[in-house]
PDB file of N, CA and C in Angstrom:
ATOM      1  N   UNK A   1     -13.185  -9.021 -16.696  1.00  0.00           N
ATOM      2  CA  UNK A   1     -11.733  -8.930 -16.677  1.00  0.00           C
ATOM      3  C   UNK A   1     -11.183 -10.282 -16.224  1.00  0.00           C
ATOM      4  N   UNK A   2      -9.788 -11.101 -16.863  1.00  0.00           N
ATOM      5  CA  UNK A   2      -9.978 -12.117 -17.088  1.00  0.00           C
ATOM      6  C   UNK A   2      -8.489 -11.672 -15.604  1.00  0.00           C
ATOM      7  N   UNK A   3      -8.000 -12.698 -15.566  1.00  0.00           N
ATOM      8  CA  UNK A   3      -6.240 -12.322 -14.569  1.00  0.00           C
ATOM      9  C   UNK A   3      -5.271 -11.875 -15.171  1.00  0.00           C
ATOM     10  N   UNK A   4      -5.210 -12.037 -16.751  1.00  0.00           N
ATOM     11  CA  UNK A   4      -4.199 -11.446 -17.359  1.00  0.00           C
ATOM     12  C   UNK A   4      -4.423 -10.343 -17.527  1.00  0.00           C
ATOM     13  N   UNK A   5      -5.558  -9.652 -17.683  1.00  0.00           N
ATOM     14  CA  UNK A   5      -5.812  -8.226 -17.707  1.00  0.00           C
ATOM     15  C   UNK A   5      -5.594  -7.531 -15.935  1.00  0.00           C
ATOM     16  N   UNK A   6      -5.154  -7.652 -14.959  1.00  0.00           N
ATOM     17  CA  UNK A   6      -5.285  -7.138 -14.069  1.00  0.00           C
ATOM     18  C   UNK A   6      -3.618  -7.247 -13.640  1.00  0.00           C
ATOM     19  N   UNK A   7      -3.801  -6.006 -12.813  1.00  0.00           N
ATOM     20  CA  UNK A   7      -2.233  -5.405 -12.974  1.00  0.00           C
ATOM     21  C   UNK A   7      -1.713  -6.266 -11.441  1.00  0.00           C
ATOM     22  N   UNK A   8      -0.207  -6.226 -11.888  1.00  0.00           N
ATOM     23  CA  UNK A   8       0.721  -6.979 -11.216  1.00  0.00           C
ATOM     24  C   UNK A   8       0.737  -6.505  -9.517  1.00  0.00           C
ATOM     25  N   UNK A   9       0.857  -7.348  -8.648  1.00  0.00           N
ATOM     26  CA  UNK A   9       1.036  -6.496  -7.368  1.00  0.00           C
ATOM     27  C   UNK A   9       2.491  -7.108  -6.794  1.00  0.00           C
ATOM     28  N   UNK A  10       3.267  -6.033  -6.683  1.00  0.00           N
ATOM     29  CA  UNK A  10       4.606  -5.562  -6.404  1.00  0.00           C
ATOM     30  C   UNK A  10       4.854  -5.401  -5.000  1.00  0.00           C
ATOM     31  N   UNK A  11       5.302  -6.085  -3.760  1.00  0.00           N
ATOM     32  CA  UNK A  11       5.752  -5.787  -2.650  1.00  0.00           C
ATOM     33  C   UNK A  11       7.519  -5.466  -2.677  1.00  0.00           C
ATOM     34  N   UNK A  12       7.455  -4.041  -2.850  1.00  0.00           N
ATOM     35  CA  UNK A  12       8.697  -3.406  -3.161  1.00  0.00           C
ATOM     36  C   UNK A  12       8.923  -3.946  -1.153  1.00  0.00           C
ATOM     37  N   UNK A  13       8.770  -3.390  -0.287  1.00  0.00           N
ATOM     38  CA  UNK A  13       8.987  -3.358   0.911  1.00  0.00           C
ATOM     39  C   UNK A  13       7.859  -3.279   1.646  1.00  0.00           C
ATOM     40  N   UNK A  14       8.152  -4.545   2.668  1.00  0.00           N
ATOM     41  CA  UNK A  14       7.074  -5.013   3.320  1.00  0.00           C
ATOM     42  C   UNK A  14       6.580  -5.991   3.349  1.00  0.00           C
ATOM     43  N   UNK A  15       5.802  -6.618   4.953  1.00  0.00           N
ATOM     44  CA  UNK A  15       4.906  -7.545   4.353  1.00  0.00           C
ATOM     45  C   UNK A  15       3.353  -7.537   5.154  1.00  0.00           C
ATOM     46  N   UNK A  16       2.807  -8.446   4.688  1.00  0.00           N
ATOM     47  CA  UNK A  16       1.040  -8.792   4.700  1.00  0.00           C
ATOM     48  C   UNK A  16       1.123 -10.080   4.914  1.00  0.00           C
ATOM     49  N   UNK A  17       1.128  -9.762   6.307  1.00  0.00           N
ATOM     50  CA  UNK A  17       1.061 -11.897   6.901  1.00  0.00           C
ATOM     51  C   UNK A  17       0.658 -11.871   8.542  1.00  0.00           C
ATOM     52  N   UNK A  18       0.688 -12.884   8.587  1.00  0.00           N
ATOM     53  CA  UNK A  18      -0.157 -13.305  10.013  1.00  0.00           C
ATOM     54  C   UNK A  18       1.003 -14.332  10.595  1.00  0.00           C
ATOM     55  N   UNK A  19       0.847 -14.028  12.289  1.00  0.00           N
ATOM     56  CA  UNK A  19       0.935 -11.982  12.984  1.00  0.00           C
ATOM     57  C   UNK A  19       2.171 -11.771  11.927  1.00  0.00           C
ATOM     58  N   UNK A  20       2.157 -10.016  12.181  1.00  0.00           N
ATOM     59  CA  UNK A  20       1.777  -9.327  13.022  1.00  0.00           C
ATOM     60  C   UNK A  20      -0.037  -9.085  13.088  1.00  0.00           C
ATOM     61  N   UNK A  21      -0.851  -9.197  11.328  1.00  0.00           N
ATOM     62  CA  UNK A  21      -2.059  -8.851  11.029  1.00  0.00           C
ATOM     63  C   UNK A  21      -2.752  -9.708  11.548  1.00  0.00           C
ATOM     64  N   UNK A  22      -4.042  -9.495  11.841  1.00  0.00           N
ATOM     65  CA  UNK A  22      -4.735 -10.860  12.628  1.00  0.00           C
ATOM     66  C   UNK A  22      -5.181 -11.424  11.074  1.00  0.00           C
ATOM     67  N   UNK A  23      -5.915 -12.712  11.186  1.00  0.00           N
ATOM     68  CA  UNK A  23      -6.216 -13.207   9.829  1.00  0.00           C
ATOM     69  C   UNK A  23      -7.357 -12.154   9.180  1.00  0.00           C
ATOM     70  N   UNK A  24      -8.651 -11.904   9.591  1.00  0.00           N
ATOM     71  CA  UNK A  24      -9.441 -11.055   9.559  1.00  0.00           C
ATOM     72  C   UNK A  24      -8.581  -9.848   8.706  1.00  0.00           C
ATOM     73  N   UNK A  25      -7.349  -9.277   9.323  1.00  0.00           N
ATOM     74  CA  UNK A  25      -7.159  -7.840   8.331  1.00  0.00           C
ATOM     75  C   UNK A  25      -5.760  -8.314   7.840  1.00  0.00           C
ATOM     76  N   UNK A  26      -5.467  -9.494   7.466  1.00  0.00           N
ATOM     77  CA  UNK A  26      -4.960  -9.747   6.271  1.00  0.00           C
ATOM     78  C   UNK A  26      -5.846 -10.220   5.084  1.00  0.00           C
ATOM     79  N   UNK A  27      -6.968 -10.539   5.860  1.00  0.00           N
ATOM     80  CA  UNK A  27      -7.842 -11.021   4.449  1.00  0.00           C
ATOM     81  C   UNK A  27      -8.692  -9.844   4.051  1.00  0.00           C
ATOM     82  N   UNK A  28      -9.104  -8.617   4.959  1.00  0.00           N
ATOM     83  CA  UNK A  28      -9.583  -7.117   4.219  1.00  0.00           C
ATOM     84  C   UNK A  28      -8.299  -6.535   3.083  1.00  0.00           C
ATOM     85  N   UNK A  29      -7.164  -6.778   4.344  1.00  0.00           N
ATOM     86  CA  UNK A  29      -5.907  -6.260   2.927  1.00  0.00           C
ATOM     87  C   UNK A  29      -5.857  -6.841   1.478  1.00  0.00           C
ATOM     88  N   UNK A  30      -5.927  -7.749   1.457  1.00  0.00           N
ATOM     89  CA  UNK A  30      -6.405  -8.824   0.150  1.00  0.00           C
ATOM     90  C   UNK A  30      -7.025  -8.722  -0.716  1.00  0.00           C
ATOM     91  N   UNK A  31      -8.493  -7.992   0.192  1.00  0.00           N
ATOM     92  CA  UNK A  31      -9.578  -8.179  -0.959  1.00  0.00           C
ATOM     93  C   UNK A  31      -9.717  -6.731  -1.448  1.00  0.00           C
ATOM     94  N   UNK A  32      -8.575  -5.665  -0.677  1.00  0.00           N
ATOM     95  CA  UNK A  32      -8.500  -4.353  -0.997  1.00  0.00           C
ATOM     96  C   UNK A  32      -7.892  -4.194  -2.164  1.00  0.00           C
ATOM     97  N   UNK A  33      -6.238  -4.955  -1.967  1.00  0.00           N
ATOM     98  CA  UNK A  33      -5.382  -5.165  -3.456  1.00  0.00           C
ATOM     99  C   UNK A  33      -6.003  -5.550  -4.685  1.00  0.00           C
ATOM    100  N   UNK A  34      -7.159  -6.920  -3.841  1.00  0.00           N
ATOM    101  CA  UNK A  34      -7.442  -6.910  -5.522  1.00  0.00           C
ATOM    102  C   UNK A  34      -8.380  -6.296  -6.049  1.00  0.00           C
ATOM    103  N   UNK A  35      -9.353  -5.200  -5.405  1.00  0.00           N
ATOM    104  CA  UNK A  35      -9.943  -4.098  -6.202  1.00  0.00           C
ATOM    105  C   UNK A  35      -8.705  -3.251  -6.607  1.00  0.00           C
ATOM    106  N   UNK A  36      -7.813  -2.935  -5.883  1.00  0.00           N
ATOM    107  CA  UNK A  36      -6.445  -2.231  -6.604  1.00  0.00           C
ATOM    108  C   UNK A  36      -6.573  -2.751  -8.277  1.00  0.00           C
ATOM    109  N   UNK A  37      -6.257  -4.192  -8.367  1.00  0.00           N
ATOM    110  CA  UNK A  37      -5.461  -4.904  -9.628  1.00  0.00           C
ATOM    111  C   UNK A  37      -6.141  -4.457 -10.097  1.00  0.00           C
ATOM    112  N   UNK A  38      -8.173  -4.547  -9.870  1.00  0.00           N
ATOM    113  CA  UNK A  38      -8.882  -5.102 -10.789  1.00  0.00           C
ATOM    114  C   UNK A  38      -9.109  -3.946 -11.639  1.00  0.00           C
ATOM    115  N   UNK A  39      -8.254  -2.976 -11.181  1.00  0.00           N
ATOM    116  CA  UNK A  39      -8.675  -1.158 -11.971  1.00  0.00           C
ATOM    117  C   UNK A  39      -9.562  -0.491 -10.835  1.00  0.00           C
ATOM    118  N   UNK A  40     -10.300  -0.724  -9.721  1.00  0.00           N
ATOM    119  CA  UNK A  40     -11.018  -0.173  -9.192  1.00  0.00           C
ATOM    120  C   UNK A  40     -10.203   0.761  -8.250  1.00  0.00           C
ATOM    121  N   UNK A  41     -10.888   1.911  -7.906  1.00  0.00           N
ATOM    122  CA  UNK A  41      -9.969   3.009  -7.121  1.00  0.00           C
ATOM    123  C   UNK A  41     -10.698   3.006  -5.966  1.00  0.00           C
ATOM    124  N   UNK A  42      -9.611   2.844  -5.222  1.00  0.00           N
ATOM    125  CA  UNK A  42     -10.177   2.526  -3.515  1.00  0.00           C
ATOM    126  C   UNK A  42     -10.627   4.310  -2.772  1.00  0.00           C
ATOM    127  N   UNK A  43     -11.302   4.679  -2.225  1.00  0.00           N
ATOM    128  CA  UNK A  43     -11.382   6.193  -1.165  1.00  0.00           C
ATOM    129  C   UNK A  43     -11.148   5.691  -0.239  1.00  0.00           C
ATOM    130  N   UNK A  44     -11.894   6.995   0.568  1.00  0.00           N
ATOM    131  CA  UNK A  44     -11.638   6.690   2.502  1.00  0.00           C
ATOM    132  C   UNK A  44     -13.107   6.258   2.781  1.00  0.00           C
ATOM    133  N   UNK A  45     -13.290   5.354   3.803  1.00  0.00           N
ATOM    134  CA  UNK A  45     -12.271   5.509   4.624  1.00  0.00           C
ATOM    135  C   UNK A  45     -11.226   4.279   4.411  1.00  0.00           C
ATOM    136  N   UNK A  46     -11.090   3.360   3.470  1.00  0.00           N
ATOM    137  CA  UNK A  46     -10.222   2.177   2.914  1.00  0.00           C
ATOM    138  C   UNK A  46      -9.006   2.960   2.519  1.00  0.00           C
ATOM    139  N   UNK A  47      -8.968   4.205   2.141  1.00  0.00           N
ATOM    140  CA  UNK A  47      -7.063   4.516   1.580  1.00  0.00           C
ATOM    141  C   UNK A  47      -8.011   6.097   1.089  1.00  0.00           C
ATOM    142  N   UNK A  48      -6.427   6.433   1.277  1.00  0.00           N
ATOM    143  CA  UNK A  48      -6.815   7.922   0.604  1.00  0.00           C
ATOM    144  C   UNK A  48      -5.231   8.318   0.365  1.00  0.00           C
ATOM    145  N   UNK A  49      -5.463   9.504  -1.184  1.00  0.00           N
ATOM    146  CA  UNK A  49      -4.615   9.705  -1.393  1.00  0.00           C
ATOM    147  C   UNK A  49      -3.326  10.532  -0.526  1.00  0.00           C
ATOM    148  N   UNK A  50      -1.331  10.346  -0.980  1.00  0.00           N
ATOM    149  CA  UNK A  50      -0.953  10.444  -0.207  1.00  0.00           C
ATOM    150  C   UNK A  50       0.246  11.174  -0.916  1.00  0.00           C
ATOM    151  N   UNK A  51      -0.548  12.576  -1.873  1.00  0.00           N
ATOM    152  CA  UNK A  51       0.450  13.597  -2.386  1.00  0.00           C
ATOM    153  C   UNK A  51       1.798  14.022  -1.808  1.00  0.00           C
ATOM    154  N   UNK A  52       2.077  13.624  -0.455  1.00  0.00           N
ATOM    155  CA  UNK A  52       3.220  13.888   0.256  1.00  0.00           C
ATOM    156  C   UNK A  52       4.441  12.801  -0.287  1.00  0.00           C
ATOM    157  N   UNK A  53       3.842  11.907  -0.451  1.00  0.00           N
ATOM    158  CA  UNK A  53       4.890  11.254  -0.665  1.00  0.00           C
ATOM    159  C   UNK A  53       5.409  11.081  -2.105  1.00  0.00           C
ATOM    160  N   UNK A  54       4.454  11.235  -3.240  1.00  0.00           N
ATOM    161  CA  UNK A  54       4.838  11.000  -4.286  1.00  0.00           C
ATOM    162  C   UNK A  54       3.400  10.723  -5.743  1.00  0.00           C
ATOM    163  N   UNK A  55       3.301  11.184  -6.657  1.00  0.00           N
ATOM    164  CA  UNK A  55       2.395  11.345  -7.551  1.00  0.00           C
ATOM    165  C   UNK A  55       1.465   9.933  -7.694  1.00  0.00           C
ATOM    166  N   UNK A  56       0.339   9.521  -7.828  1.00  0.00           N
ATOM    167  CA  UNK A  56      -0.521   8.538  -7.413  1.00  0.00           C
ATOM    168  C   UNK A  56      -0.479   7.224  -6.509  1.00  0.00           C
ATOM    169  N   UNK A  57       0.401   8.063  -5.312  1.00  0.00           N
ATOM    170  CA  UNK A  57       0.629   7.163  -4.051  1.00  0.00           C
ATOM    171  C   UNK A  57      -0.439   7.647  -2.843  1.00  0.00           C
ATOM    172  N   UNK A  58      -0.983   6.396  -2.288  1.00  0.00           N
ATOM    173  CA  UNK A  58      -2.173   6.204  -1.668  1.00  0.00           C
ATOM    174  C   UNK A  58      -1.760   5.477  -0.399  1.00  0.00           C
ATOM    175  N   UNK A  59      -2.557   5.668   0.693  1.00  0.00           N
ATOM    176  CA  UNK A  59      -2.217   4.826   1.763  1.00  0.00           C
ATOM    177  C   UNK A  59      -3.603   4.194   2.236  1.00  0.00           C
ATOM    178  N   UNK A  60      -3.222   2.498   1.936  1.00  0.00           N
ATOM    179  CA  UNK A  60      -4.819   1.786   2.536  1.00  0.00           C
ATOM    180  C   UNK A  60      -4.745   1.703   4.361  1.00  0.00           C
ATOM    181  N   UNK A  61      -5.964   1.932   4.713  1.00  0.00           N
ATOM    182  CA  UNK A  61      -5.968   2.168   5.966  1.00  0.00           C
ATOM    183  C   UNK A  61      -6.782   0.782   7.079  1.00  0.00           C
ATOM    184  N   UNK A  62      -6.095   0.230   7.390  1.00  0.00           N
ATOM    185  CA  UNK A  62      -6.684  -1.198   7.920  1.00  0.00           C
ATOM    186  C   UNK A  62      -7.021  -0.849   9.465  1.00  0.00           C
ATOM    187  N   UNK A  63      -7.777  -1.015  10.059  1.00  0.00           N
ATOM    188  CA  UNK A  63      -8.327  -1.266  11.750  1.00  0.00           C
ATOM    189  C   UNK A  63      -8.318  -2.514  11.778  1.00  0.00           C
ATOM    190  N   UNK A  64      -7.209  -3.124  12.796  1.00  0.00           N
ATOM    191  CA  UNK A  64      -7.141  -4.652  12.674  1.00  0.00           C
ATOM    192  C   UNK A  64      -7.627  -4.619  14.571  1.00  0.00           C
ATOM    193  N   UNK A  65      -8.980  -4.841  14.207  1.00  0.00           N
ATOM    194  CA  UNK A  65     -10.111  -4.508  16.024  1.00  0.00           C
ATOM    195  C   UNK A  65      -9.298  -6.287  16.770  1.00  0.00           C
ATOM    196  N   UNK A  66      -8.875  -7.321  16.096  1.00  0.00           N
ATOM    197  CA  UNK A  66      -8.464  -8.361  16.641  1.00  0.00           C
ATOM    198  C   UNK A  66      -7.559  -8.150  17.848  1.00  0.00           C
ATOM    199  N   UNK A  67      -6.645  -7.151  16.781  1.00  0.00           N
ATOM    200  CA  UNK A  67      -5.603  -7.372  17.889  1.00  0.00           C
ATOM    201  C   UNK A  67      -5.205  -5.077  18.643  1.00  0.00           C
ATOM    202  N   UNK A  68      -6.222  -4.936  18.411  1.00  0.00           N
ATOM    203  CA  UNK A  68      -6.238  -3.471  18.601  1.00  0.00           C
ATOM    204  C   UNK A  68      -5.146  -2.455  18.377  1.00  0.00           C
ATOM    205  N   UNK A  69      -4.825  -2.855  16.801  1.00  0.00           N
ATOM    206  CA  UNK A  69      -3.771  -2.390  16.068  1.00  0.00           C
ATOM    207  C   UNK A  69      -4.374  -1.324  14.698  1.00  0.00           C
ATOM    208  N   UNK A  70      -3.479  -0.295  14.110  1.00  0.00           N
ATOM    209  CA  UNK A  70      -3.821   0.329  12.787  1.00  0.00           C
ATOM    210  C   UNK A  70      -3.006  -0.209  12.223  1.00  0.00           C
ATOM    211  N   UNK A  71      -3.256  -0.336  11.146  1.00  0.00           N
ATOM    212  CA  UNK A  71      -2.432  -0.646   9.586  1.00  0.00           C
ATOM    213  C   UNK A  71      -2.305   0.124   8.609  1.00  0.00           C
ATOM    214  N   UNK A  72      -1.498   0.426   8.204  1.00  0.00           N
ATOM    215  CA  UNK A  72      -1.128   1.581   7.073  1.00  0.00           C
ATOM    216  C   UNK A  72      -0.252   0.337   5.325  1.00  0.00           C
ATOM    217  N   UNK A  73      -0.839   1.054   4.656  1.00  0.00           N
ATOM    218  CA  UNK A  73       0.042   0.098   3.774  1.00  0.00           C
ATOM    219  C   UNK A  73       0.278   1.447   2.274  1.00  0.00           C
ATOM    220  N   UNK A  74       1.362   1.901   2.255  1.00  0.00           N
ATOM    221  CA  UNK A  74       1.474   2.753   1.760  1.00  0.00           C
ATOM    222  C   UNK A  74       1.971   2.603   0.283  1.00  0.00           C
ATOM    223  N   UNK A  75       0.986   2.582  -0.734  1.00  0.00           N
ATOM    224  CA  UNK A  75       1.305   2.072  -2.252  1.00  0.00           C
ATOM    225  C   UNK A  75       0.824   2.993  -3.270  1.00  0.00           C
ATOM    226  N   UNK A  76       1.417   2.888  -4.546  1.00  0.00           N
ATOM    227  CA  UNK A  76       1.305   3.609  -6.082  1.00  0.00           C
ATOM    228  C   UNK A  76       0.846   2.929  -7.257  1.00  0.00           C
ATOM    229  N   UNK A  77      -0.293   3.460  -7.795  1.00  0.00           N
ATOM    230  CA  UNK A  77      -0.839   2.974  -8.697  1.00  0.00           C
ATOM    231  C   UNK A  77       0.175   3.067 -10.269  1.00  0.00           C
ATOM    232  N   UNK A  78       0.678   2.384 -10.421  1.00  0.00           N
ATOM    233  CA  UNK A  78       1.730   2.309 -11.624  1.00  0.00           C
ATOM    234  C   UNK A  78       0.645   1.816 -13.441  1.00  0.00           C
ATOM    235  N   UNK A  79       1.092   2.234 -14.221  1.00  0.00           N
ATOM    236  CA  UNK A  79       0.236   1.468 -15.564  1.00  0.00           C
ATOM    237  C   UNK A  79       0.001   0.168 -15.434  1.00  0.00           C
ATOM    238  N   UNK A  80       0.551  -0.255 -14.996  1.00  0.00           N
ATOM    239  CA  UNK A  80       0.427  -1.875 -14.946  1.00  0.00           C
ATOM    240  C   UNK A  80       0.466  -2.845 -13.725  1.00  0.00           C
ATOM    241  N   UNK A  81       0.906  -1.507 -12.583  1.00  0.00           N
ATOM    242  CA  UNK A  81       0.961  -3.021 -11.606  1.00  0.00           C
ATOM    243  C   UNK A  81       0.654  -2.025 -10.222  1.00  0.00           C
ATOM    244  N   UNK A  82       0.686  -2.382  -8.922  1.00  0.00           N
ATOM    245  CA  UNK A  82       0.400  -2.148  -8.092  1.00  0.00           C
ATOM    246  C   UNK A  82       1.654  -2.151  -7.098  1.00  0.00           C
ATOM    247  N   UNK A  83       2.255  -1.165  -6.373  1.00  0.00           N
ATOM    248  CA  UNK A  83       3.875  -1.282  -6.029  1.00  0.00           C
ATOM    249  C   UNK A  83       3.108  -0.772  -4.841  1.00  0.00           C
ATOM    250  N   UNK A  84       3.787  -2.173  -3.365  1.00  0.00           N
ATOM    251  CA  UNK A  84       3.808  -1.317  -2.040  1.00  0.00           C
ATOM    252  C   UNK A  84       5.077  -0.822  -1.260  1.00  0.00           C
ATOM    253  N   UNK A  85       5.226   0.356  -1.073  1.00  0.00           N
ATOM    254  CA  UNK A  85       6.146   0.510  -0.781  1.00  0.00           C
ATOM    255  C   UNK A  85       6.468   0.880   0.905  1.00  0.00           C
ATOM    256  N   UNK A  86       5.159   0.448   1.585  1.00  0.00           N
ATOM    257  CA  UNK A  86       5.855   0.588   3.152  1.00  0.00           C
ATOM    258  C   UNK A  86       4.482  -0.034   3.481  1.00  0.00           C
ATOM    259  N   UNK A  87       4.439  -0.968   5.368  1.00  0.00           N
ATOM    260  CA  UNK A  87       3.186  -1.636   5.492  1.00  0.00           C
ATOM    261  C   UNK A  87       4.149  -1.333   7.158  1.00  0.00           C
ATOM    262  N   UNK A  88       3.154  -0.397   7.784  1.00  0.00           N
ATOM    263  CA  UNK A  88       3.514  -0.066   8.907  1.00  0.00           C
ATOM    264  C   UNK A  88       2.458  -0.029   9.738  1.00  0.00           C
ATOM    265  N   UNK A  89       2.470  -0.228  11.310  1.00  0.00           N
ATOM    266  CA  UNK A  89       1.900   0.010  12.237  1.00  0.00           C
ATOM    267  C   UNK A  89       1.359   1.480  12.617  1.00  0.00           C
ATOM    268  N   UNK A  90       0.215   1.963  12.652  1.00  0.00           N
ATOM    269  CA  UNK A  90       0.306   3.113  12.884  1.00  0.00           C
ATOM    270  C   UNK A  90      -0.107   3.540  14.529  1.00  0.00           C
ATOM    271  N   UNK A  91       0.483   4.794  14.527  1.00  0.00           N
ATOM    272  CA  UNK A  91       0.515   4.711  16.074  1.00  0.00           C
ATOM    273  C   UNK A  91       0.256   6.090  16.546  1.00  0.00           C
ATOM    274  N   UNK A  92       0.777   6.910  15.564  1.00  0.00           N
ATOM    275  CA  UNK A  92       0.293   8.290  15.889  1.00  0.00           C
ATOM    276  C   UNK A  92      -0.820   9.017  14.544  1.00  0.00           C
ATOM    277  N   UNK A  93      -1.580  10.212  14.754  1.00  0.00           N
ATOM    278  CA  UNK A  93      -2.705  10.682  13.881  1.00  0.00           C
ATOM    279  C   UNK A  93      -1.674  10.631  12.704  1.00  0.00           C
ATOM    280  N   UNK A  94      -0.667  11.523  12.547  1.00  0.00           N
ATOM    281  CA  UNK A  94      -0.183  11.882  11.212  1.00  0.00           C
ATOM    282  C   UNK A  94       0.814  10.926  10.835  1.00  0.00           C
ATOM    283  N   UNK A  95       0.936  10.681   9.842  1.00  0.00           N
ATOM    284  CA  UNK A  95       2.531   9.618   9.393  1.00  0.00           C
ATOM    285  C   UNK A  95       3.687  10.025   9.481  1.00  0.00           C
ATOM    286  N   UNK A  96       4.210   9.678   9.660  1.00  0.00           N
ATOM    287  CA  UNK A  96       5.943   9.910  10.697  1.00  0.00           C
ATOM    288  C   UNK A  96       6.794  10.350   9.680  1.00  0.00           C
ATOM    289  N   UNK A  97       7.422  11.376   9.609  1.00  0.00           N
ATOM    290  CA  UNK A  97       8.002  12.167   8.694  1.00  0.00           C
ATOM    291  C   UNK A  97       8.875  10.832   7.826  1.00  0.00           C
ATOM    292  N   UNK A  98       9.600  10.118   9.284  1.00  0.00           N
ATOM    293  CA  UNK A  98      10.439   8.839   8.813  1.00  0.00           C
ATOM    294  C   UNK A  98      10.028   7.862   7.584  1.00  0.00           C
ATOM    295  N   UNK A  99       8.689   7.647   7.629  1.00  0.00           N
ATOM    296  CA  UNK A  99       7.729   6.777   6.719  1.00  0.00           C
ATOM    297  C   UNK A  99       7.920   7.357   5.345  1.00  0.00           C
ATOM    298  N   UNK A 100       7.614   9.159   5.300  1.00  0.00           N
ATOM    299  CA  UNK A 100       7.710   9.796   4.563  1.00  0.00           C
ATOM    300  C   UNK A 100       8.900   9.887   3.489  1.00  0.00           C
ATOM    301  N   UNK A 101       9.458  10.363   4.546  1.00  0.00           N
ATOM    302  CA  UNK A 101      11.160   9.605   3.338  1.00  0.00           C
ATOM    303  C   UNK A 101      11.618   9.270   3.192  1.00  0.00           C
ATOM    304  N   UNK A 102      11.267   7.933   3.984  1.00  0.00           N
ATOM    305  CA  UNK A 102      11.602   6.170   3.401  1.00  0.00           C
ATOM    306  C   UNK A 102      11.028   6.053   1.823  1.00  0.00           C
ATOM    307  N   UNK A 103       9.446   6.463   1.968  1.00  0.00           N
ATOM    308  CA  UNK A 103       9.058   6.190   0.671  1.00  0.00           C
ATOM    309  C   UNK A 103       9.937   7.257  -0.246  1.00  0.00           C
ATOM    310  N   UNK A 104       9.591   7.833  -0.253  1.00  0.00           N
ATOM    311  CA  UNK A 104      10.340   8.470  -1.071  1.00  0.00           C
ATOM    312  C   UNK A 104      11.470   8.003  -1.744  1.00  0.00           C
ATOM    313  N   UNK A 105      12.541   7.732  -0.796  1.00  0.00           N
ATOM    314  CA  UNK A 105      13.714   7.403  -1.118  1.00  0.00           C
ATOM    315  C   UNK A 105      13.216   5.435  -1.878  1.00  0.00           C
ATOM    316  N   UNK A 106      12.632   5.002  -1.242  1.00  0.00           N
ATOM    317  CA  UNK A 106      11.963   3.355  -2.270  1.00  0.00           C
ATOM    318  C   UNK A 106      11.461   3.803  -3.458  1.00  0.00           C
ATOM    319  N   UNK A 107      10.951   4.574  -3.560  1.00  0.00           N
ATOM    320  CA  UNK A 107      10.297   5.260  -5.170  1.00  0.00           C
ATOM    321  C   UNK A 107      10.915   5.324  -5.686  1.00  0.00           C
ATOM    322  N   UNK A 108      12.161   6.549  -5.398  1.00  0.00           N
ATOM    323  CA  UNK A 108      13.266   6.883  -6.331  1.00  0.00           C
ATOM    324  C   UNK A 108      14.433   5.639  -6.592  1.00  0.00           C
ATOM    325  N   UNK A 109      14.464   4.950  -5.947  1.00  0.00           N
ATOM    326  CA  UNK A 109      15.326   3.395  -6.345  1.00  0.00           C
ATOM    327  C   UNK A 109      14.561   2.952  -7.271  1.00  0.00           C
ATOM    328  N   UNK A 110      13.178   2.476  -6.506  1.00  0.00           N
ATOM    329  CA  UNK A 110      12.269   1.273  -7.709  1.00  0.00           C
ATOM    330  C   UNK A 110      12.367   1.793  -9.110  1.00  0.00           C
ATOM    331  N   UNK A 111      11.859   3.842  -9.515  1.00  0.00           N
ATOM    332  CA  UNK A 111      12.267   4.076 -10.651  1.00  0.00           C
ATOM    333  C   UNK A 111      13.357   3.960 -11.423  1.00  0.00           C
ATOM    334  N   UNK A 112      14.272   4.047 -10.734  1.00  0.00           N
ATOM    335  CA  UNK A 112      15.448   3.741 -11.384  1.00  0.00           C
ATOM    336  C   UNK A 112      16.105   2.647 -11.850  1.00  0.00           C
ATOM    337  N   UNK A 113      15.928   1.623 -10.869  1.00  0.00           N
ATOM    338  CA  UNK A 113      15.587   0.054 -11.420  1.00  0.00           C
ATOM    339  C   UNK A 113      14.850  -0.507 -12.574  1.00  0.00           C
ATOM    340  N   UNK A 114      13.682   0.337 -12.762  1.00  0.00           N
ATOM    341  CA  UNK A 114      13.001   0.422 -14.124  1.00  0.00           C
ATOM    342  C   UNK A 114      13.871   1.323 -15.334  1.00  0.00           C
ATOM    343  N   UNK A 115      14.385   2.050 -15.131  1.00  0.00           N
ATOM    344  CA  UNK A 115      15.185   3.198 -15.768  1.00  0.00           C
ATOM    345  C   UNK A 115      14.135   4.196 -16.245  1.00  0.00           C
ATOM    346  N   UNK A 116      13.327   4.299 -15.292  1.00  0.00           N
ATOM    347  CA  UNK A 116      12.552   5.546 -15.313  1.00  0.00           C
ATOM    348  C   UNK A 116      12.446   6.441 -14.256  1.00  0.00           C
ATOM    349  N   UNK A 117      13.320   6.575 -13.486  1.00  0.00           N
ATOM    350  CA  UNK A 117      13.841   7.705 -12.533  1.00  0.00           C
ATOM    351  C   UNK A 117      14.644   8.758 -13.145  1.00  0.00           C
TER     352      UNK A 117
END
C-alpha cells in the first residue's frame, strides 16, 4: 500500500502533542493511527469498540506510564479517512456521559458538513 491508498486522518477535535502526552505516547498514538490509515483494525487492549457513541466509533486507549496519565482518543472509521473526534484524559473506569455527548453532538455536525447527516 503506497500513501495514496491510505485513508485521510481527520482531527475533527482535539489534539496529539507534547505535553500534555509524554513523547513516548505520542509516538504509540502515531504508530496506532497509522495502522488505522493503513486499513488495519486496531482491538484491546489498543482501542475497542465504542457503540455508545455512534456506528464504527472506537476509542484508542493510551497508558502514558511517563507521566502517570490515561489517554483516550475517541475516533470513527469513515470509507476513506480516519475522523477523531475527542482526545481526553481519562480519569474515571467508565467515560463521562459528557464525552459521550460531545461526540455525538461532533458526529452529527461533521455529517452534516459533509451533507451526509
Amino acid at each position: 500500500m503506497n500513501i495514496s491508498d491510505s485513508k485521510e486522518l481527520v482531527l475533527f477535535y482535539g489534539e496529539i502533542k507534547t505535553p500534555p502526552f509524554s513523547k513516548s505516547a505520542r509516538t504509540e498514538v502515531g504508530a496506532l493511527l497509522r495502522q488505522l490509515q493503513k486499513g488495519e483494525l486496531l482491538s484491546l487492549p489498543e482501542s475497542r469498540p465504542m457503540p455508545t457513541i455512534g456506528k464504527h466509533c472506537h476509542e484508542i486507549r493510551v497508558s502514558d506510564g511517563d507521566n502517570n496519565k490515561e489517554w483516550r482518543i475517541i475516533y470513527r472509521i469513515d470509507k476513506d479517512e480516519i475522523v477523531i473526534f475527542d482526545v481526553f484524559q481519562k480519569t474515571t473506569k467508565k467515560t463521562p456521559n459528557q464525552i459521550i455527548d460531545n461526540c455525538q453532538k461532533r458526529i452529527k455536525r461533521y455529517d452534516e458538513m459533509l451533507g451526509t447527516g
